[in-house]
PDB file of N, CA and C in Angstrom:
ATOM      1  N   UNK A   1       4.299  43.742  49.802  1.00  0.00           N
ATOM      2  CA  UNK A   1       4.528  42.743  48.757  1.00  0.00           C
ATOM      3  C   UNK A   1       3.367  41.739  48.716  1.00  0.00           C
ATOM      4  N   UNK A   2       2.763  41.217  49.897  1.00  0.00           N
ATOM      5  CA  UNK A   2       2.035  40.194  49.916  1.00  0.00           C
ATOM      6  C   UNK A   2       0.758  40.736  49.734  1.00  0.00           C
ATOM      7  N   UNK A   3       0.459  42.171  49.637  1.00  0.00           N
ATOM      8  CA  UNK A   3      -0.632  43.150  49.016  1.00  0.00           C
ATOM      9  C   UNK A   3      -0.830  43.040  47.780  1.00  0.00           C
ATOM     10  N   UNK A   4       0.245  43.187  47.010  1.00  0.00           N
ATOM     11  CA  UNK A   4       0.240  42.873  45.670  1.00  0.00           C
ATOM     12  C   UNK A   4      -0.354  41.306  44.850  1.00  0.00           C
ATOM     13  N   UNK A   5       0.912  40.521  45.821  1.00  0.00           N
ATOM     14  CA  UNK A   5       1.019  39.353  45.456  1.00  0.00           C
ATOM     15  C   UNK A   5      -0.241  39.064  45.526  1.00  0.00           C
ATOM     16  N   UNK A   6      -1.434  38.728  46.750  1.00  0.00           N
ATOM     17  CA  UNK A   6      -2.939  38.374  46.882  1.00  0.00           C
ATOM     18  C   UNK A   6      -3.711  38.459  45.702  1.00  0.00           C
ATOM     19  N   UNK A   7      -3.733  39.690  45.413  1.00  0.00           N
ATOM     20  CA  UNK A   7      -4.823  39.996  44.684  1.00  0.00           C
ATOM     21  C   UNK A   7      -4.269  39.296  43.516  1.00  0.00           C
ATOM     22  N   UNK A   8      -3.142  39.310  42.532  1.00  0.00           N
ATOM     23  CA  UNK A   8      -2.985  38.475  41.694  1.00  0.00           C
ATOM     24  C   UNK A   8      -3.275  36.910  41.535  1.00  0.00           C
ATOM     25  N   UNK A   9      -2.521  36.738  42.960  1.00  0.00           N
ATOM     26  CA  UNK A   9      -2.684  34.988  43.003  1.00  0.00           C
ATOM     27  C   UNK A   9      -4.203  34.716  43.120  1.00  0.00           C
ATOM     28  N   UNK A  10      -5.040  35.570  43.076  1.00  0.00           N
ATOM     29  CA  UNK A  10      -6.790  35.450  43.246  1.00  0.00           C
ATOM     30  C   UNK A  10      -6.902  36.083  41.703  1.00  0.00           C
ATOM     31  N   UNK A  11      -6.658  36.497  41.133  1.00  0.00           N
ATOM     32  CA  UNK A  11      -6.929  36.859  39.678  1.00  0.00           C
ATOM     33  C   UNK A  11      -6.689  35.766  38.904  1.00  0.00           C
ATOM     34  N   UNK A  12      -5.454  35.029  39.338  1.00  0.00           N
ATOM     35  CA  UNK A  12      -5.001  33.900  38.576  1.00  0.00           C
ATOM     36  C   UNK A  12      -5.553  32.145  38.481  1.00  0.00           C
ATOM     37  N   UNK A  13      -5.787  32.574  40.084  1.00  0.00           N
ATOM     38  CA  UNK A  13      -7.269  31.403  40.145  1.00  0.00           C
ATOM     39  C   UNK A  13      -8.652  31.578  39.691  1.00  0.00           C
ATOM     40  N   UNK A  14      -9.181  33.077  39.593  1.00  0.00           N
ATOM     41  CA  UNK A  14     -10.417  33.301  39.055  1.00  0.00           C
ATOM     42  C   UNK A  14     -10.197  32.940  37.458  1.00  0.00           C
ATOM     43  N   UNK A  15      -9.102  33.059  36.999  1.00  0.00           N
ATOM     44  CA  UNK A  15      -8.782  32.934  35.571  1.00  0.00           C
ATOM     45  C   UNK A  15      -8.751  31.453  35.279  1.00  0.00           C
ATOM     46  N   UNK A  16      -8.543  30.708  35.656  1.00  0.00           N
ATOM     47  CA  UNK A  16      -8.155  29.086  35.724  1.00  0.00           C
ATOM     48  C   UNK A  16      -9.860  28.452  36.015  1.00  0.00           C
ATOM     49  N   UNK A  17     -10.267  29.170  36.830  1.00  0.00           N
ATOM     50  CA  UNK A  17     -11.749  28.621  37.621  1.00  0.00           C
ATOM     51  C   UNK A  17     -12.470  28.878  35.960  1.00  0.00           C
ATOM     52  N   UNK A  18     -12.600  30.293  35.310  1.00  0.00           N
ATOM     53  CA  UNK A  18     -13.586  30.931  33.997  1.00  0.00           C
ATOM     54  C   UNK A  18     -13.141  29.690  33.105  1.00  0.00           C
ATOM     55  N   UNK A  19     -11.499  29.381  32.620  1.00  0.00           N
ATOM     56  CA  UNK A  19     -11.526  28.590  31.566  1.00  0.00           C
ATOM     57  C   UNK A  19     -12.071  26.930  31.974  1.00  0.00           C
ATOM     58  N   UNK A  20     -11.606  26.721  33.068  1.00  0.00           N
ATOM     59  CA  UNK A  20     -12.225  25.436  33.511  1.00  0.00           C
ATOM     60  C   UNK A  20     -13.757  25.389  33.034  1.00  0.00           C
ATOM     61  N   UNK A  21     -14.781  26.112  33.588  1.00  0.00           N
ATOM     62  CA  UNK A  21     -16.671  26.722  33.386  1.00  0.00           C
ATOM     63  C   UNK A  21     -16.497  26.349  32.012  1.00  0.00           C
ATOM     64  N   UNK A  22     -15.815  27.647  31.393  1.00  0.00           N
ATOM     65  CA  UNK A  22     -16.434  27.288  29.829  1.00  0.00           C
ATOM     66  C   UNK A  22     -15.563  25.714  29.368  1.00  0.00           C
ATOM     67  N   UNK A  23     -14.612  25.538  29.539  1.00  0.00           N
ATOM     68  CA  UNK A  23     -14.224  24.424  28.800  1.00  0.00           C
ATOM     69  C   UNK A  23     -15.393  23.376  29.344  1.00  0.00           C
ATOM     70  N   UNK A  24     -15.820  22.843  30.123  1.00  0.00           N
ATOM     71  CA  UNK A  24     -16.394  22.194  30.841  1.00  0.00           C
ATOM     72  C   UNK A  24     -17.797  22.254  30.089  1.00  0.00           C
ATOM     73  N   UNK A  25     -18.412  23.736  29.847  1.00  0.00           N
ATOM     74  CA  UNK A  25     -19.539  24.397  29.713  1.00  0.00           C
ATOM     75  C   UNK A  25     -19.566  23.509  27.911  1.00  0.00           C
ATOM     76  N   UNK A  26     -18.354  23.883  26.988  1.00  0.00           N
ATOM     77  CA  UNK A  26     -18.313  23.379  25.835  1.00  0.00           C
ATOM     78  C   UNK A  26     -18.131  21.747  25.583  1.00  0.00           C
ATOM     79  N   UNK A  27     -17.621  21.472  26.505  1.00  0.00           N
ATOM     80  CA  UNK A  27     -17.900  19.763  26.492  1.00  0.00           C
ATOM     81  C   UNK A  27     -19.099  19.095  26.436  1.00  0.00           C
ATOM     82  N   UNK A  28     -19.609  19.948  27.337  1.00  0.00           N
ATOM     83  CA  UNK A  28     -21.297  19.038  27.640  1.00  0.00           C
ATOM     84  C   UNK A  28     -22.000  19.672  26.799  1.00  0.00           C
ATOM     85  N   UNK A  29     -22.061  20.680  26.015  1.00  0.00           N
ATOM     86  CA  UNK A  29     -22.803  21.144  24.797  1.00  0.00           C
ATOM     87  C   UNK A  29     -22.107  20.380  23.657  1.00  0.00           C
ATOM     88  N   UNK A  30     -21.088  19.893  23.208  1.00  0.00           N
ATOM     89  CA  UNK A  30     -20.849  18.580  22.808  1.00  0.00           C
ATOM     90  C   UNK A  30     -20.692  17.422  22.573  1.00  0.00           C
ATOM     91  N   UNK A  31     -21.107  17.193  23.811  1.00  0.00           N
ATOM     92  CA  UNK A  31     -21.794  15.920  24.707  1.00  0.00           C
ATOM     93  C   UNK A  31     -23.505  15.586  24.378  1.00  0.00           C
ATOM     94  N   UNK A  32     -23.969  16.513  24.149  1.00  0.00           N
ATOM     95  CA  UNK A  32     -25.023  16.610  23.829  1.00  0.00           C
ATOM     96  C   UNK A  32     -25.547  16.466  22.372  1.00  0.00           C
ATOM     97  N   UNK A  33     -24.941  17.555  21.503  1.00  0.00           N
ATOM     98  CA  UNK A  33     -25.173  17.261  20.201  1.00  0.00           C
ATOM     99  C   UNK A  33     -24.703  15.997  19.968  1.00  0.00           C
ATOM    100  N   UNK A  34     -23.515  15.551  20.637  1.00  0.00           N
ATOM    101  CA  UNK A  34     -23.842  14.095  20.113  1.00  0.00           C
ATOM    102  C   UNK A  34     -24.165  13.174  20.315  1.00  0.00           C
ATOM    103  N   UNK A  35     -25.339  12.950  21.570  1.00  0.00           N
ATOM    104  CA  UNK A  35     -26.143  12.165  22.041  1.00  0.00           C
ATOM    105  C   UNK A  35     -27.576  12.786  20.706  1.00  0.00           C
ATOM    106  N   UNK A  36     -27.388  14.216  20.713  1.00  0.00           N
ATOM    107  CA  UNK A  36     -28.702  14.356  19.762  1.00  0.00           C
ATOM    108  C   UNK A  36     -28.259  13.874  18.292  1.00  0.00           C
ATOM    109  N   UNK A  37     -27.471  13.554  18.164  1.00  0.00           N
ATOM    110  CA  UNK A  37     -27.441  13.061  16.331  1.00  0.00           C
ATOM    111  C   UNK A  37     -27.195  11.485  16.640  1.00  0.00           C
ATOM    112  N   UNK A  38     -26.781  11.459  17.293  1.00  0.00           N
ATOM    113  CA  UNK A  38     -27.255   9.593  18.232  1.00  0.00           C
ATOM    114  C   UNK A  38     -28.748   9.400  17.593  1.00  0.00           C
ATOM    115  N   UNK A  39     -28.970  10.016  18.642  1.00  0.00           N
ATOM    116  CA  UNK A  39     -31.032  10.259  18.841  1.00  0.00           C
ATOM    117  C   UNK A  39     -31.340  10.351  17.007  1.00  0.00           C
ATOM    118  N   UNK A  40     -31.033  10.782  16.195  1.00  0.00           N
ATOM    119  CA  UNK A  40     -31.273  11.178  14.890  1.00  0.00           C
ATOM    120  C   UNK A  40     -31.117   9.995  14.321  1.00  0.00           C
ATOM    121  N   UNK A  41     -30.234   9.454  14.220  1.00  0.00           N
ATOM    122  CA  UNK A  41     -30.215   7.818  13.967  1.00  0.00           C
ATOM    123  C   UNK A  41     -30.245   6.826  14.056  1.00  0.00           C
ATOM    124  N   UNK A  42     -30.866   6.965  15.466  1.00  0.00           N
ATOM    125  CA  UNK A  42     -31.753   6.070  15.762  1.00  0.00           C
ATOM    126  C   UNK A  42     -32.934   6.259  15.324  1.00  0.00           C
ATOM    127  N   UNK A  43     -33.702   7.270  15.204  1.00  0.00           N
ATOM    128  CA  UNK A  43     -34.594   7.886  14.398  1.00  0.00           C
ATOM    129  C   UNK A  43     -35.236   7.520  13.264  1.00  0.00           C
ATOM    130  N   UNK A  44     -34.349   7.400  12.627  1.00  0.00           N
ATOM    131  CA  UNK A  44     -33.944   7.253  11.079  1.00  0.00           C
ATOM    132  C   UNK A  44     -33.920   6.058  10.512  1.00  0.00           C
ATOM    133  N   UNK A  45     -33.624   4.824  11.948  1.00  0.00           N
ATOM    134  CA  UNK A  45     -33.537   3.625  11.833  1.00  0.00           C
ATOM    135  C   UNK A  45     -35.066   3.165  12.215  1.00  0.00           C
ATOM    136  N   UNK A  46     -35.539   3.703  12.950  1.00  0.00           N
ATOM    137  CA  UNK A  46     -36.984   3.171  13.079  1.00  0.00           C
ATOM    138  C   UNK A  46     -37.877   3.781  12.190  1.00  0.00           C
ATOM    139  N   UNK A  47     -37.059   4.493  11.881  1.00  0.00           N
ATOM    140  CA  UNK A  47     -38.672   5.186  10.286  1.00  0.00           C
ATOM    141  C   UNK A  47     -38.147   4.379   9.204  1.00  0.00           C
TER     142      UNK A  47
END
């Protein structure tokens, strides 16, 4: 039983760990564009 059980309860954390990466991964690539359109108008304000 606890053969079974392992390998799942490690599938289920590798699964939790991937969405954590990308969610994480998509934040700071949105974090970014909007420090870069920040940057754009500020830009925009000194021209």
């Amino acid at each position: 039983m606890t053969a079974i059980a392992n390998p799942l309860g490690h599938n289920v954390k590798n699964a939790i760990c991937n969405v954590a990466e990308t969610w994480k991964f998509w934040f700071l690539k949105q974090k970014v564009r909007l420090d870069f359109s920040k940057l754009h108008q500020v830009n925009y304000l000194v021209v």
